[in-house]
Structure formats: structure tokens, C-alpha cells
C-alpha atoms as a PDB file:
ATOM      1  CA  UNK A   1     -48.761 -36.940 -25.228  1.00  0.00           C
ATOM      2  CA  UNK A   2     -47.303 -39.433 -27.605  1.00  0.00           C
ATOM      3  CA  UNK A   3     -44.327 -41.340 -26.612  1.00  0.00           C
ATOM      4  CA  UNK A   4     -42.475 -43.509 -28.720  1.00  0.00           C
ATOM      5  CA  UNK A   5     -39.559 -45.700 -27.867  1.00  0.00           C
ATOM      6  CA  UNK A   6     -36.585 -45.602 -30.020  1.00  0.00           C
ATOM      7  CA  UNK A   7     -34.923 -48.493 -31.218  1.00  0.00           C
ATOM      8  CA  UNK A   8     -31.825 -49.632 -32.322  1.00  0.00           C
ATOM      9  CA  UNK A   9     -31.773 -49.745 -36.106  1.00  0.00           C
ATOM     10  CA  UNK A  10     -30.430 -52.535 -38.330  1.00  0.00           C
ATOM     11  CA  UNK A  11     -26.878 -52.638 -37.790  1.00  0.00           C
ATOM     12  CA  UNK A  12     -25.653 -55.653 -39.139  1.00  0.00           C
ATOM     13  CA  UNK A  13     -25.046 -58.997 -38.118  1.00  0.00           C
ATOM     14  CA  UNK A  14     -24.487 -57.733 -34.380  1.00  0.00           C
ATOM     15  CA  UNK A  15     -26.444 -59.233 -30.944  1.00  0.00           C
ATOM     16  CA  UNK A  16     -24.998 -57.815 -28.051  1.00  0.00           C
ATOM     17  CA  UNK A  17     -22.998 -54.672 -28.850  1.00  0.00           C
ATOM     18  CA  UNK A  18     -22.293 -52.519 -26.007  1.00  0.00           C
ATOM     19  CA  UNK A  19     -22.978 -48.742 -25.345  1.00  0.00           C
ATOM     20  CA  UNK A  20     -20.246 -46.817 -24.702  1.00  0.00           C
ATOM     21  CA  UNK A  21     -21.993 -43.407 -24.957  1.00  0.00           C
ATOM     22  CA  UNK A  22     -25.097 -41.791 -24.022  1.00  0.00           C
ATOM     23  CA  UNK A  23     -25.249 -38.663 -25.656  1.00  0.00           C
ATOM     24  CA  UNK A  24     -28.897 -37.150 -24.215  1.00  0.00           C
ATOM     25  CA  UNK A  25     -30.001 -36.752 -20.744  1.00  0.00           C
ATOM     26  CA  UNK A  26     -34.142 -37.158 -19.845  1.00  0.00           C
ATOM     27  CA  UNK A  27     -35.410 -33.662 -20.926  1.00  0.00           C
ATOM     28  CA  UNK A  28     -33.294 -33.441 -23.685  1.00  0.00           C
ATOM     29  CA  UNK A  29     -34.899 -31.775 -26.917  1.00  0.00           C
ATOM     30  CA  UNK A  30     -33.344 -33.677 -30.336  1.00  0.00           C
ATOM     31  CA  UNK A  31     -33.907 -33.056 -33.682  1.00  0.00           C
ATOM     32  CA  UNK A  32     -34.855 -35.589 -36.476  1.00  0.00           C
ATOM     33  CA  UNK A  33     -31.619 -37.557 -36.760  1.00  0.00           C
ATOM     34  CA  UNK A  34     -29.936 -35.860 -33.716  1.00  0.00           C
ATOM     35  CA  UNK A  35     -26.738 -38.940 -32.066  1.00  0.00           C
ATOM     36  CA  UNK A  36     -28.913 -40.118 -29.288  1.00  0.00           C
ATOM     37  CA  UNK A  37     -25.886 -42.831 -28.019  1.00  0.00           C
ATOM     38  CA  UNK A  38     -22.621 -44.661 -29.608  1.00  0.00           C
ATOM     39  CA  UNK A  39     -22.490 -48.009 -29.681  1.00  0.00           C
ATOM     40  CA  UNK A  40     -19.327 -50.599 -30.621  1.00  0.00           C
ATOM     41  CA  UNK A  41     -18.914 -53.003 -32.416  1.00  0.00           C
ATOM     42  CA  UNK A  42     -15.681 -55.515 -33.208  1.00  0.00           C
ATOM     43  CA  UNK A  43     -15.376 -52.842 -36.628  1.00  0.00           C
ATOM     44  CA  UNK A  44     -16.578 -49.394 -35.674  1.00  0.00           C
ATOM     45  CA  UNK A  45     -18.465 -46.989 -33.383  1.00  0.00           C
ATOM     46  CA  UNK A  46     -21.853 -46.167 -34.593  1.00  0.00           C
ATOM     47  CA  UNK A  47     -24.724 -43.466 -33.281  1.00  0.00           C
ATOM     48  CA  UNK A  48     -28.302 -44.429 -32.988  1.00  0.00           C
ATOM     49  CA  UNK A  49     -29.637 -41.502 -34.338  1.00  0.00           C
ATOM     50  CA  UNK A  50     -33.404 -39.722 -33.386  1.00  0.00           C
ATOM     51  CA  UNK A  51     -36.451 -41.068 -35.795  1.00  0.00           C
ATOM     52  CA  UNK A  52     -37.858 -37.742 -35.425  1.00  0.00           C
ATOM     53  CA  UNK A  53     -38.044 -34.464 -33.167  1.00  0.00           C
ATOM     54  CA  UNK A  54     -38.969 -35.152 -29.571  1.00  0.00           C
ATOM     55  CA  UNK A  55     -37.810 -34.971 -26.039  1.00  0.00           C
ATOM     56  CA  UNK A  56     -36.095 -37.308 -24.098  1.00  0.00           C
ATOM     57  CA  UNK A  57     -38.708 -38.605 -21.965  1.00  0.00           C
ATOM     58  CA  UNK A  58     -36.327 -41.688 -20.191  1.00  0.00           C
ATOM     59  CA  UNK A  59     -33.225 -43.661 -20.878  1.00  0.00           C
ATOM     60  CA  UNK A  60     -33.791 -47.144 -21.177  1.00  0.00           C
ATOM     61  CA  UNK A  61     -30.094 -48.471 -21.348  1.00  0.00           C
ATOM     62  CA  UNK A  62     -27.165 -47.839 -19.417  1.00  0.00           C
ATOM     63  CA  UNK A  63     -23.151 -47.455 -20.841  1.00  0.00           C
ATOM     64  CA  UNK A  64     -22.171 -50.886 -21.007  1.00  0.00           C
ATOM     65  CA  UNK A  65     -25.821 -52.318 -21.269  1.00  0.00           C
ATOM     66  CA  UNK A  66     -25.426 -54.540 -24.390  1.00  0.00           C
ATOM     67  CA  UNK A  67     -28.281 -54.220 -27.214  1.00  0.00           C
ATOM     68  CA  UNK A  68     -29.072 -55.612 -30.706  1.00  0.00           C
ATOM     69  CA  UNK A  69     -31.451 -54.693 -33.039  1.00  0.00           C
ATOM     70  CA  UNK A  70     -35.083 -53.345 -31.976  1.00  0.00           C
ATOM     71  CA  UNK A  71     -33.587 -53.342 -28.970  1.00  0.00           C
ATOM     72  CA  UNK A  72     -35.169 -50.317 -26.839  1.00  0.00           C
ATOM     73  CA  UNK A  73     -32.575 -47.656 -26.262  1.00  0.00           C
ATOM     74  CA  UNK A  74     -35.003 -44.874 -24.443  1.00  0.00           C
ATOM     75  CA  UNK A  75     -38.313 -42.949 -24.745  1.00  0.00           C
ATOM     76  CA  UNK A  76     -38.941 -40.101 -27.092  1.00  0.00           C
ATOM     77  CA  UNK A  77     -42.264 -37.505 -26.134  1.00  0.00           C
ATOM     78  CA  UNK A  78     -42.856 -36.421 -30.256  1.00  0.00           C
ATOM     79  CA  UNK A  79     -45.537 -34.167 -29.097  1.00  0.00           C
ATOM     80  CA  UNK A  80     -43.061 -32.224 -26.894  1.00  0.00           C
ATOM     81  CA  UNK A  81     -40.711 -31.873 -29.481  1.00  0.00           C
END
């Protein structure tokens, strides 16, 4: 079964913004653009959102686990999806 790992998008100049939300648990089924967890920066709260239907296969991060861009946030099963 394919699993991809979702990454955090491009969202700006940011290194090291923290998560303060995780919004899926492991065995989660999301939708295409589903909130998967909030992050913060010094401006606003944003949502890494799903690239596509899947399950949550496993969290990567943690709240307060600090990530940047193409950082890994958790794995997605597409198949399962």
C-alpha cells in the first residue's frame, strides 16, 4: 500500500515554527485538503492541509516539535483512503 509522507508546504520565510495542534490521530481517514495540524508563526496560525485522501498511517511530529518547510509532519496510506 502506498504511503506518502506529508510535508509542510511553503509557508514563507519561516525555519522553526512550532506546532501547536495536531488535528488527526493514526487511523484517521482525511479528505483532499482536510487541517491535518496548526502551526504558528510570529503573524498567524496556519493548517497544513492533506495533499490528497488517505489515512493517517503515523504522526511524525509532536505539539511543540518545531518544523520548516518539507519538513515531514506524518504518514499518509493513499491507497487506504
Amino acid at each position: 500500500m502506498p504511503i506518502i509522507e506529508v510535508k509542510v508546504p511553503d509557508i514563507g520565510d519561516f525555519t522553526d515554527v512550532p506546532v501547536v495542534e495536531i488535528l488527526v490521530s493514526p487511523g484517521d481517514t482525511v479528505q483532499s485538503e482536510d487541517p491535518l495540524i496548526s502551526l504558528e508563526s510570529d503573524k498567524a496560525t496556519m493548517d497544513v492541509p492533506a495533499p490528497q485522501a488517505g489515512k493517517v498511517a503515523e504522526l511524525i511530529v509532536s505539539v511543540g516539535d518545531k518544523v520548516s518547510m518539507g519538513s515531514a509532519v506524518l504518514k499518509l496510506d493513499i491507497e487506504a483512503g
